[in-house]
PDB file of N, CA and C in Angstrom:
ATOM      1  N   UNK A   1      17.167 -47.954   7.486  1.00  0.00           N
ATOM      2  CA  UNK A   1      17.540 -49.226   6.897  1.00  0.00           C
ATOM      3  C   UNK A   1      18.782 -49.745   7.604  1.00  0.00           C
ATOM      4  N   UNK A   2      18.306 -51.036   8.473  1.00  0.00           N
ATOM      5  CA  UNK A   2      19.947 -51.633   8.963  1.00  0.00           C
ATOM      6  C   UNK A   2      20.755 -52.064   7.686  1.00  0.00           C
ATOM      7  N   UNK A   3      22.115 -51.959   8.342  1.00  0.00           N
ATOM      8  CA  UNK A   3      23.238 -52.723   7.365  1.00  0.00           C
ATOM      9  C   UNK A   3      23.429 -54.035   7.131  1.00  0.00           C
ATOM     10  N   UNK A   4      22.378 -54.983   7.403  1.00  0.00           N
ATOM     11  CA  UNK A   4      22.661 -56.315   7.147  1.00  0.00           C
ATOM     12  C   UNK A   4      21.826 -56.793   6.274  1.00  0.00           C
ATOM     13  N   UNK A   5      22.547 -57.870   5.253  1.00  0.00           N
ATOM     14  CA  UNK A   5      21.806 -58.297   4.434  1.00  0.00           C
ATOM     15  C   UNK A   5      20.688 -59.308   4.971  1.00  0.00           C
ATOM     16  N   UNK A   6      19.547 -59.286   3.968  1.00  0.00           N
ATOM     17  CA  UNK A   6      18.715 -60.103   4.626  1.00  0.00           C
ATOM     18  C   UNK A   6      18.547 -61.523   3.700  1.00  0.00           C
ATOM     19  N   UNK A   7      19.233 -61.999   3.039  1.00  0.00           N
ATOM     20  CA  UNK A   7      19.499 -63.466   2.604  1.00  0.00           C
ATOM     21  C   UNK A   7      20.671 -64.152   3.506  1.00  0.00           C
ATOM     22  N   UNK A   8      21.956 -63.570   3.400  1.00  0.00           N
ATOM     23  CA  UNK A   8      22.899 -63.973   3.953  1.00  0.00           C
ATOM     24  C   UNK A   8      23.368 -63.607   5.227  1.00  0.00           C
ATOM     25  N   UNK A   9      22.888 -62.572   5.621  1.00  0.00           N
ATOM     26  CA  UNK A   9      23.204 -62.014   7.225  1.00  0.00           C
ATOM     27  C   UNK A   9      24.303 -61.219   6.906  1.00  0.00           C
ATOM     28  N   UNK A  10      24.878 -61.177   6.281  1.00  0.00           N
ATOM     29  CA  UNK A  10      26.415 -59.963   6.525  1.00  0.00           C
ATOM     30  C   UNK A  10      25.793 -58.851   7.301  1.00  0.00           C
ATOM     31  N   UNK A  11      26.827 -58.994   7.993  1.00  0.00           N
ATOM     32  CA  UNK A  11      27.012 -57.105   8.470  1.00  0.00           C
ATOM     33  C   UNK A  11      28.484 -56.475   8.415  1.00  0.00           C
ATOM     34  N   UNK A  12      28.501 -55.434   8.879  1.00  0.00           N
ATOM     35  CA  UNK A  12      29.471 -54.789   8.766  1.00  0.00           C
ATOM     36  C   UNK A  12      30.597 -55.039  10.021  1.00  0.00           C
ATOM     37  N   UNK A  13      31.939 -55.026   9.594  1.00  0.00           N
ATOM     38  CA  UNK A  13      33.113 -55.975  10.206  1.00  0.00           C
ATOM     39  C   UNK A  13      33.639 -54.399  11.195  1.00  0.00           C
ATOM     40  N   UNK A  14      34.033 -54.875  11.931  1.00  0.00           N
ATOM     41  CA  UNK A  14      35.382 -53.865  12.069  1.00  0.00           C
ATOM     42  C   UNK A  14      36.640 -54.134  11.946  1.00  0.00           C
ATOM     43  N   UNK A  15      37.761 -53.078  11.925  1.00  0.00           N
ATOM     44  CA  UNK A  15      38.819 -53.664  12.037  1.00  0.00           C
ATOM     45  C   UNK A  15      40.120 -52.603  12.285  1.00  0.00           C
ATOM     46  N   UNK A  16      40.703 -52.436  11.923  1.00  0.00           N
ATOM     47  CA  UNK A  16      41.785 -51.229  11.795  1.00  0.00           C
ATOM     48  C   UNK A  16      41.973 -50.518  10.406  1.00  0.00           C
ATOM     49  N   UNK A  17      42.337 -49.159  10.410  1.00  0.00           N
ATOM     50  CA  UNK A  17      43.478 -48.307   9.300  1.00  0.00           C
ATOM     51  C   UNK A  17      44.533 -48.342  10.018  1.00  0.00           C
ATOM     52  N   UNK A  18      45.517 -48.785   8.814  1.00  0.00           N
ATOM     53  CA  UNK A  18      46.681 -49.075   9.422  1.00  0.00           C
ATOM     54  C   UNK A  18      47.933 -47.744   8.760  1.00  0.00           C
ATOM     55  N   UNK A  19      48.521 -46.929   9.101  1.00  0.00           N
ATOM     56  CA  UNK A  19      48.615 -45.624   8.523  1.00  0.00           C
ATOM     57  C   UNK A  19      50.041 -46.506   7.811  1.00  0.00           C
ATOM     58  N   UNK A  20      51.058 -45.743   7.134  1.00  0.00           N
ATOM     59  CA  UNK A  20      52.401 -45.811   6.695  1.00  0.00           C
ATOM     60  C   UNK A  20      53.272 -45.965   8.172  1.00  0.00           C
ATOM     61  N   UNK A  21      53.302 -45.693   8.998  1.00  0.00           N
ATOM     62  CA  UNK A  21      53.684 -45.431  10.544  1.00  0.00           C
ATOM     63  C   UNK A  21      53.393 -46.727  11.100  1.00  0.00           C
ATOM     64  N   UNK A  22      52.496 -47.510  10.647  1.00  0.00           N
ATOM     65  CA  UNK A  22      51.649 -48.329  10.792  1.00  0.00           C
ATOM     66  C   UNK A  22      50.818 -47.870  12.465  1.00  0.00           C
ATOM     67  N   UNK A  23      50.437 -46.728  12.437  1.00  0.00           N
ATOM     68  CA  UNK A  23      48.958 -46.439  13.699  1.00  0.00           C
ATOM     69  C   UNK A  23      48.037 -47.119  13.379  1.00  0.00           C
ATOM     70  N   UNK A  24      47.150 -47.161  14.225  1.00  0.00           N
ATOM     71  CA  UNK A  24      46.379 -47.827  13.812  1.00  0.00           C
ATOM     72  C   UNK A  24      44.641 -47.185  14.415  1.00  0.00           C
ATOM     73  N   UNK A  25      43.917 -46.674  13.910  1.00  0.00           N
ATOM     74  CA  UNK A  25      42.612 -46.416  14.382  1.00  0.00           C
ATOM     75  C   UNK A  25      41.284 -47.212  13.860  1.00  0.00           C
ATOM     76  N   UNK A  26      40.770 -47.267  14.398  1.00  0.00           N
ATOM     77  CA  UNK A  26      39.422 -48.227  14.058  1.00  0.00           C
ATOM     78  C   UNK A  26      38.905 -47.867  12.623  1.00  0.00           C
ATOM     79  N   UNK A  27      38.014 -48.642  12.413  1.00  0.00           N
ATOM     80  CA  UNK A  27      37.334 -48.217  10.507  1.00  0.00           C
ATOM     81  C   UNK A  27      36.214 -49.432  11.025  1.00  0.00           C
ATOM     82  N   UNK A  28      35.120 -49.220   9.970  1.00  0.00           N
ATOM     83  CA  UNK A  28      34.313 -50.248   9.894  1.00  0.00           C
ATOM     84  C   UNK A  28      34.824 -50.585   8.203  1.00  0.00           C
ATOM     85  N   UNK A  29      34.004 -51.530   8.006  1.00  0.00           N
ATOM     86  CA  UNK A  29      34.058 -52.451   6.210  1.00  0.00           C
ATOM     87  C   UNK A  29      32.410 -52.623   6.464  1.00  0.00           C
ATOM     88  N   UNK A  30      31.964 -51.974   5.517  1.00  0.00           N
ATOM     89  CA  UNK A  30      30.709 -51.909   5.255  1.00  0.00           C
ATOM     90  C   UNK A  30      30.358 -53.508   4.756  1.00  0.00           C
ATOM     91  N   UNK A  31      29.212 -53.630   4.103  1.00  0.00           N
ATOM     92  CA  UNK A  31      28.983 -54.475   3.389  1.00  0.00           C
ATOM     93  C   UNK A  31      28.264 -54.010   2.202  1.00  0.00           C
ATOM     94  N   UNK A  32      28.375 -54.559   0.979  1.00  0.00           N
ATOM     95  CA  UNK A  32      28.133 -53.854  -0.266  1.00  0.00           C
ATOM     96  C   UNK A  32      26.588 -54.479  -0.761  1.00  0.00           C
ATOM     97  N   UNK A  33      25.582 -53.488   0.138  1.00  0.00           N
ATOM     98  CA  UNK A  33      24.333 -53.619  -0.032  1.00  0.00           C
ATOM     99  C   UNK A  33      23.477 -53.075  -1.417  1.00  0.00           C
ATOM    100  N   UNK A  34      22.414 -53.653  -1.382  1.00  0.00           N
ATOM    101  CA  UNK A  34      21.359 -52.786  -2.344  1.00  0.00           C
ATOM    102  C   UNK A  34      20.141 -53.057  -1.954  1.00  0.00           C
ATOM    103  N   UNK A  35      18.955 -52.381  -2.394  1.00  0.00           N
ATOM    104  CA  UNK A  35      18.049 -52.594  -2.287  1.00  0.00           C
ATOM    105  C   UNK A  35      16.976 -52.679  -3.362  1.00  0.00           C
ATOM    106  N   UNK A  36      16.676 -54.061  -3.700  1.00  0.00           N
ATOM    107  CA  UNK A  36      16.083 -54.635  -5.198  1.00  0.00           C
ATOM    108  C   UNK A  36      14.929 -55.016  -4.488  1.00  0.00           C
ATOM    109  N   UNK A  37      13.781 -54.810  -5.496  1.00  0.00           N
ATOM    110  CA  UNK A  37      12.341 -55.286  -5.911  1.00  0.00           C
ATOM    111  C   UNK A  37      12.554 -56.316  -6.942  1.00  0.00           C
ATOM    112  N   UNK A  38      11.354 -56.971  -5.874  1.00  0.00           N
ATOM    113  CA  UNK A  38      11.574 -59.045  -6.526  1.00  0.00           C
ATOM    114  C   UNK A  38      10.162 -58.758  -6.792  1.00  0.00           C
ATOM    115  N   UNK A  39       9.486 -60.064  -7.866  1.00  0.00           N
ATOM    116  CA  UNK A  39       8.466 -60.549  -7.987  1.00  0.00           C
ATOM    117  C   UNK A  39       8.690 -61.780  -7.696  1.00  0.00           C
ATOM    118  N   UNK A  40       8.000 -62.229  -6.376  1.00  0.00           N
ATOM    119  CA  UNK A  40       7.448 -63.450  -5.841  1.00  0.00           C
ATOM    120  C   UNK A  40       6.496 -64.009  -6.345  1.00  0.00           C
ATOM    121  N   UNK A  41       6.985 -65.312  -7.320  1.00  0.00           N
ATOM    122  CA  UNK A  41       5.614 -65.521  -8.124  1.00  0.00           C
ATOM    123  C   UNK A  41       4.744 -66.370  -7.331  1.00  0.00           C
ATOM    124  N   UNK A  42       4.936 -67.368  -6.569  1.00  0.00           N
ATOM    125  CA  UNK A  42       4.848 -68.031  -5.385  1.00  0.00           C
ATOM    126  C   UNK A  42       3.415 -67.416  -4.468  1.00  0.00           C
ATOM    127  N   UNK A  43       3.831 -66.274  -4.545  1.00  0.00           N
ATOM    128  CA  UNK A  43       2.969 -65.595  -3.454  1.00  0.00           C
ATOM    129  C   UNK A  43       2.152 -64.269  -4.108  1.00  0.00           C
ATOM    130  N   UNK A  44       2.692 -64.125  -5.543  1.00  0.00           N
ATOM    131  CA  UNK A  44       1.763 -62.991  -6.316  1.00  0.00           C
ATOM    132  C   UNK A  44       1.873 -61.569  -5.875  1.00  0.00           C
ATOM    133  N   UNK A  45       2.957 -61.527  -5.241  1.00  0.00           N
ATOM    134  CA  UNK A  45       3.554 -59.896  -5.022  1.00  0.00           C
ATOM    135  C   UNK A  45       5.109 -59.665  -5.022  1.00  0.00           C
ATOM    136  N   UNK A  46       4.933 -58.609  -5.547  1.00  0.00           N
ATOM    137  CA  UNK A  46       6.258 -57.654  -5.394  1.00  0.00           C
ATOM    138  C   UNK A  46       6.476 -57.555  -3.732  1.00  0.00           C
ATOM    139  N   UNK A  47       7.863 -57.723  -3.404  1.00  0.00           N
ATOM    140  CA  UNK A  47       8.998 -57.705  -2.603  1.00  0.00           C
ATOM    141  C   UNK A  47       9.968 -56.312  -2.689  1.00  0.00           C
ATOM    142  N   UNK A  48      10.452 -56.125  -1.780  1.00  0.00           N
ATOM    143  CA  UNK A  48      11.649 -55.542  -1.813  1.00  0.00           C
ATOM    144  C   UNK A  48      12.580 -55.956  -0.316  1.00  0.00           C
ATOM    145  N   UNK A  49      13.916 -56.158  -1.200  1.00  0.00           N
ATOM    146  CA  UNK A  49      14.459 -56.892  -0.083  1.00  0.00           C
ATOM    147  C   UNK A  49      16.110 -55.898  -0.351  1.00  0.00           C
ATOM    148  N   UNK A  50      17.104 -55.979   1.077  1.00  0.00           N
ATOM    149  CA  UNK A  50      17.841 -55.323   1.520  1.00  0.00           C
ATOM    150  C   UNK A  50      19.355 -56.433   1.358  1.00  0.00           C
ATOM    151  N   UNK A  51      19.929 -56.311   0.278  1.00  0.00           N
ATOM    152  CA  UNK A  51      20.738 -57.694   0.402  1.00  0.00           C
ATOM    153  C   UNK A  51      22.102 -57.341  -0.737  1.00  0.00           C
ATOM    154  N   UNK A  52      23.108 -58.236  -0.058  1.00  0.00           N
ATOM    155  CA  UNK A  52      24.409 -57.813  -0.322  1.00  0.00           C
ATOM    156  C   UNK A  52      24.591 -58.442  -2.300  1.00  0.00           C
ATOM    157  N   UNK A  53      25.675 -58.012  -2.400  1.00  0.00           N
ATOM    158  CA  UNK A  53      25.792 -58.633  -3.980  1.00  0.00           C
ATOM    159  C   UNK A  53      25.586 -60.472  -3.830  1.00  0.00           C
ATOM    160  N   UNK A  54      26.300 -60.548  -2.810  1.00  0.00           N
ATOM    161  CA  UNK A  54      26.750 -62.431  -2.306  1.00  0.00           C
ATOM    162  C   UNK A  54      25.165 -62.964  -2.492  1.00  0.00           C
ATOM    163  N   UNK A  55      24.337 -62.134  -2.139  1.00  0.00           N
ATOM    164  CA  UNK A  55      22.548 -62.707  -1.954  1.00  0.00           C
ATOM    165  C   UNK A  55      22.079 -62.533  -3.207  1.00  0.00           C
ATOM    166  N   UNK A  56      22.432 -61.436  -3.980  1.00  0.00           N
ATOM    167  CA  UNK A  56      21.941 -61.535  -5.130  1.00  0.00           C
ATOM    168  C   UNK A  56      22.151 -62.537  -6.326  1.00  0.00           C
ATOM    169  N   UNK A  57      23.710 -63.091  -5.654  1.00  0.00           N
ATOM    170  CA  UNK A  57      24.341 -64.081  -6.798  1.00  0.00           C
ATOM    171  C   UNK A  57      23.475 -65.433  -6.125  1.00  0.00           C
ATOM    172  N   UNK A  58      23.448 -65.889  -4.777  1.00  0.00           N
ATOM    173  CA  UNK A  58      22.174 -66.823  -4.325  1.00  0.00           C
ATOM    174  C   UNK A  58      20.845 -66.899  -4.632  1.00  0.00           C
ATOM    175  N   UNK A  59      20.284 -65.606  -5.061  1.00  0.00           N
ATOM    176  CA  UNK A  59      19.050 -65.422  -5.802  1.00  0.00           C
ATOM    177  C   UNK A  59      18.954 -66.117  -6.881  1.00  0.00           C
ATOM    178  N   UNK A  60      19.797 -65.747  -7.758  1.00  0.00           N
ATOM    179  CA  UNK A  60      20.372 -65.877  -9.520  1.00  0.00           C
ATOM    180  C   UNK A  60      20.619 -67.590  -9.198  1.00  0.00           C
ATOM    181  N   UNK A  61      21.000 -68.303  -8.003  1.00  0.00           N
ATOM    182  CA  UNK A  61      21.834 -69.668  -8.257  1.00  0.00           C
ATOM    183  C   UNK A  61      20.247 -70.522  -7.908  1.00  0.00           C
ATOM    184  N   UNK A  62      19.411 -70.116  -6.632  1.00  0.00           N
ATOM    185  CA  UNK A  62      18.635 -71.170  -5.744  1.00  0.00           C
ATOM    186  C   UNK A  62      17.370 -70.304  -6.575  1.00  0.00           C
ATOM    187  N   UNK A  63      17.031 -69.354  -6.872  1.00  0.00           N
ATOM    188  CA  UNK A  63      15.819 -69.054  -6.881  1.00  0.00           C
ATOM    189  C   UNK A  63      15.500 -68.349  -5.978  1.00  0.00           C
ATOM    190  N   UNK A  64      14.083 -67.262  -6.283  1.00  0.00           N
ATOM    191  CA  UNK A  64      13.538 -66.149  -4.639  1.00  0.00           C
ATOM    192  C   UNK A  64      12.935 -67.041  -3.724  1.00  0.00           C
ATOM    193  N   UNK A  65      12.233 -68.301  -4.274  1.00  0.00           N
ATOM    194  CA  UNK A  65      11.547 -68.568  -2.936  1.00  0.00           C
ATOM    195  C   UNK A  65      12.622 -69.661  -2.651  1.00  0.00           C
ATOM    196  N   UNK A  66      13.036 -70.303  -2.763  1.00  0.00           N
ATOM    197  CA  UNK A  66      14.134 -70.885  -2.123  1.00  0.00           C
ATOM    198  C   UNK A  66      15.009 -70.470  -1.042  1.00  0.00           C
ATOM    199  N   UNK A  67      15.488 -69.085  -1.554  1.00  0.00           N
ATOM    200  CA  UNK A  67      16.653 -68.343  -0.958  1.00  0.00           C
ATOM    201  C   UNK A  67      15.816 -67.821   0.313  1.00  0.00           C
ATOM    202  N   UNK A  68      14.343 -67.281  -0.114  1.00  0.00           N
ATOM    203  CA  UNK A  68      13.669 -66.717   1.216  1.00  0.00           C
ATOM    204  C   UNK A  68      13.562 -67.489   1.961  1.00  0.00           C
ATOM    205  N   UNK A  69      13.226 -69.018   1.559  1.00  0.00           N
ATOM    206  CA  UNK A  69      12.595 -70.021   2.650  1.00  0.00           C
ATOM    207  C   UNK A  69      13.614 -69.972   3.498  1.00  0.00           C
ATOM    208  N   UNK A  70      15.265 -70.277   3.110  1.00  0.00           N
ATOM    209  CA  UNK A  70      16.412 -70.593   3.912  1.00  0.00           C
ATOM    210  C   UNK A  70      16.762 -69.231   4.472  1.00  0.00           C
ATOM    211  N   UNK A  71      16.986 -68.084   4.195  1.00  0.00           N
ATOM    212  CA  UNK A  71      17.065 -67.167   5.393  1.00  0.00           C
ATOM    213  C   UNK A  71      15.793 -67.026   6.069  1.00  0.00           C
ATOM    214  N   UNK A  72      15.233 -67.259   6.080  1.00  0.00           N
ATOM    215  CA  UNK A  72      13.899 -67.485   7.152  1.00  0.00           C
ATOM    216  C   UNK A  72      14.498 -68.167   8.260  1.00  0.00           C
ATOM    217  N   UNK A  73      14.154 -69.551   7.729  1.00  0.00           N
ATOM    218  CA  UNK A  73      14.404 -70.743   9.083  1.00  0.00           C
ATOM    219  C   UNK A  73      16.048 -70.433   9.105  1.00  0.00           C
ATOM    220  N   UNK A  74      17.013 -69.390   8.675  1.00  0.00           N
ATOM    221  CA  UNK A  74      18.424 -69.550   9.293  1.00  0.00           C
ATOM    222  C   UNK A  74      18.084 -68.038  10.449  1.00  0.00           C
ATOM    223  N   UNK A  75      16.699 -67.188  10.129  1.00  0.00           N
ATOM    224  CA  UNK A  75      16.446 -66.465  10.746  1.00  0.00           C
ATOM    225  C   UNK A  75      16.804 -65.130  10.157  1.00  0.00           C
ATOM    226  N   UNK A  76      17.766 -64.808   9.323  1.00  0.00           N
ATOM    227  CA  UNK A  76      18.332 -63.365   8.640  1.00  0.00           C
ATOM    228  C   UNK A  76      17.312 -62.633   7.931  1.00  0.00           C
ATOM    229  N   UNK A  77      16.178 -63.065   7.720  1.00  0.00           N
ATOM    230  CA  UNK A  77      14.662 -62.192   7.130  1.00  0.00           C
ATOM    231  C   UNK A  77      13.591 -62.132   8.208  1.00  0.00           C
ATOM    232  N   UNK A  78      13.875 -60.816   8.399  1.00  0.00           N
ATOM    233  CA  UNK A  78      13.163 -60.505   9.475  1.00  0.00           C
ATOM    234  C   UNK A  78      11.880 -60.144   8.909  1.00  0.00           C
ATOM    235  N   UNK A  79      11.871 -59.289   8.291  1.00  0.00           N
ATOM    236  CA  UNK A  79      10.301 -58.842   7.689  1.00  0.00           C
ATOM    237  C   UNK A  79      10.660 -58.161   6.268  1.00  0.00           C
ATOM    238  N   UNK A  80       9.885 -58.423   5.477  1.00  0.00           N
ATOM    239  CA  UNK A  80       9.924 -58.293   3.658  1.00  0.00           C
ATOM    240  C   UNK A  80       8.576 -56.904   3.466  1.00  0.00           C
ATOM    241  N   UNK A  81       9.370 -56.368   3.048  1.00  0.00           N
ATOM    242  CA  UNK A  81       8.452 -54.693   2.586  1.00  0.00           C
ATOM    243  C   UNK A  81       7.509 -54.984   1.219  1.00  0.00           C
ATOM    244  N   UNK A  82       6.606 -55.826   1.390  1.00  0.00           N
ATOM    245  CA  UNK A  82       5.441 -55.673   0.463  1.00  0.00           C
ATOM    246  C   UNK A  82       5.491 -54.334  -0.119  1.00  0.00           C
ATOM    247  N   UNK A  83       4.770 -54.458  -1.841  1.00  0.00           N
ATOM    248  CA  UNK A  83       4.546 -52.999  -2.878  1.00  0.00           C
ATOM    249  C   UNK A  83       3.394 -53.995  -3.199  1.00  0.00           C
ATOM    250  N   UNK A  84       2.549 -53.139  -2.904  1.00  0.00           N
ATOM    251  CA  UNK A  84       0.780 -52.795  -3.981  1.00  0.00           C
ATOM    252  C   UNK A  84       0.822 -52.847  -5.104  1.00  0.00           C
TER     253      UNK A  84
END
């Protein structure tokens, strides 16, 4: 499973730990993913999609097929894991 959401595109940042000394070594910042099963009523199947809290609150605001149509044509849904 990649680390990017698939409504909004996040991925994971880099940046520094910055010690008391202030050193400094690399770190990543994840992004705070999950992975939820949708019912697409639209299309009459269960979904499961890979997406940050930020996508889930876009779910909850635009709706699933809304939100899918626009990461589609913005390109961030690459392919959606159909359930039987």
């Amino acid at each position: 499973m990649s680390k990017v959401c698939q409504i909004t595109g996040k991925k994971a940042m880099v940046g520094n730990n910055v010690s008391h000394s202030k050193r400094r070594t690399k770190r990543r910042f994840n992004v705070n993913l999950f992975s939820k099963k949708f019912y697409w009523v639209e299309q009459d199947m269960w979904i499961t999609l890979t997406l940050s809290a930020n996508g889930l609150r876009i779910i909850n605001k635009k709706g699933l097929d809304a939100a899918i149509k626009e990461a589609a044509a913005k390109g961030y849904l690459t392919q959606i894991k159909t359930i039987a």
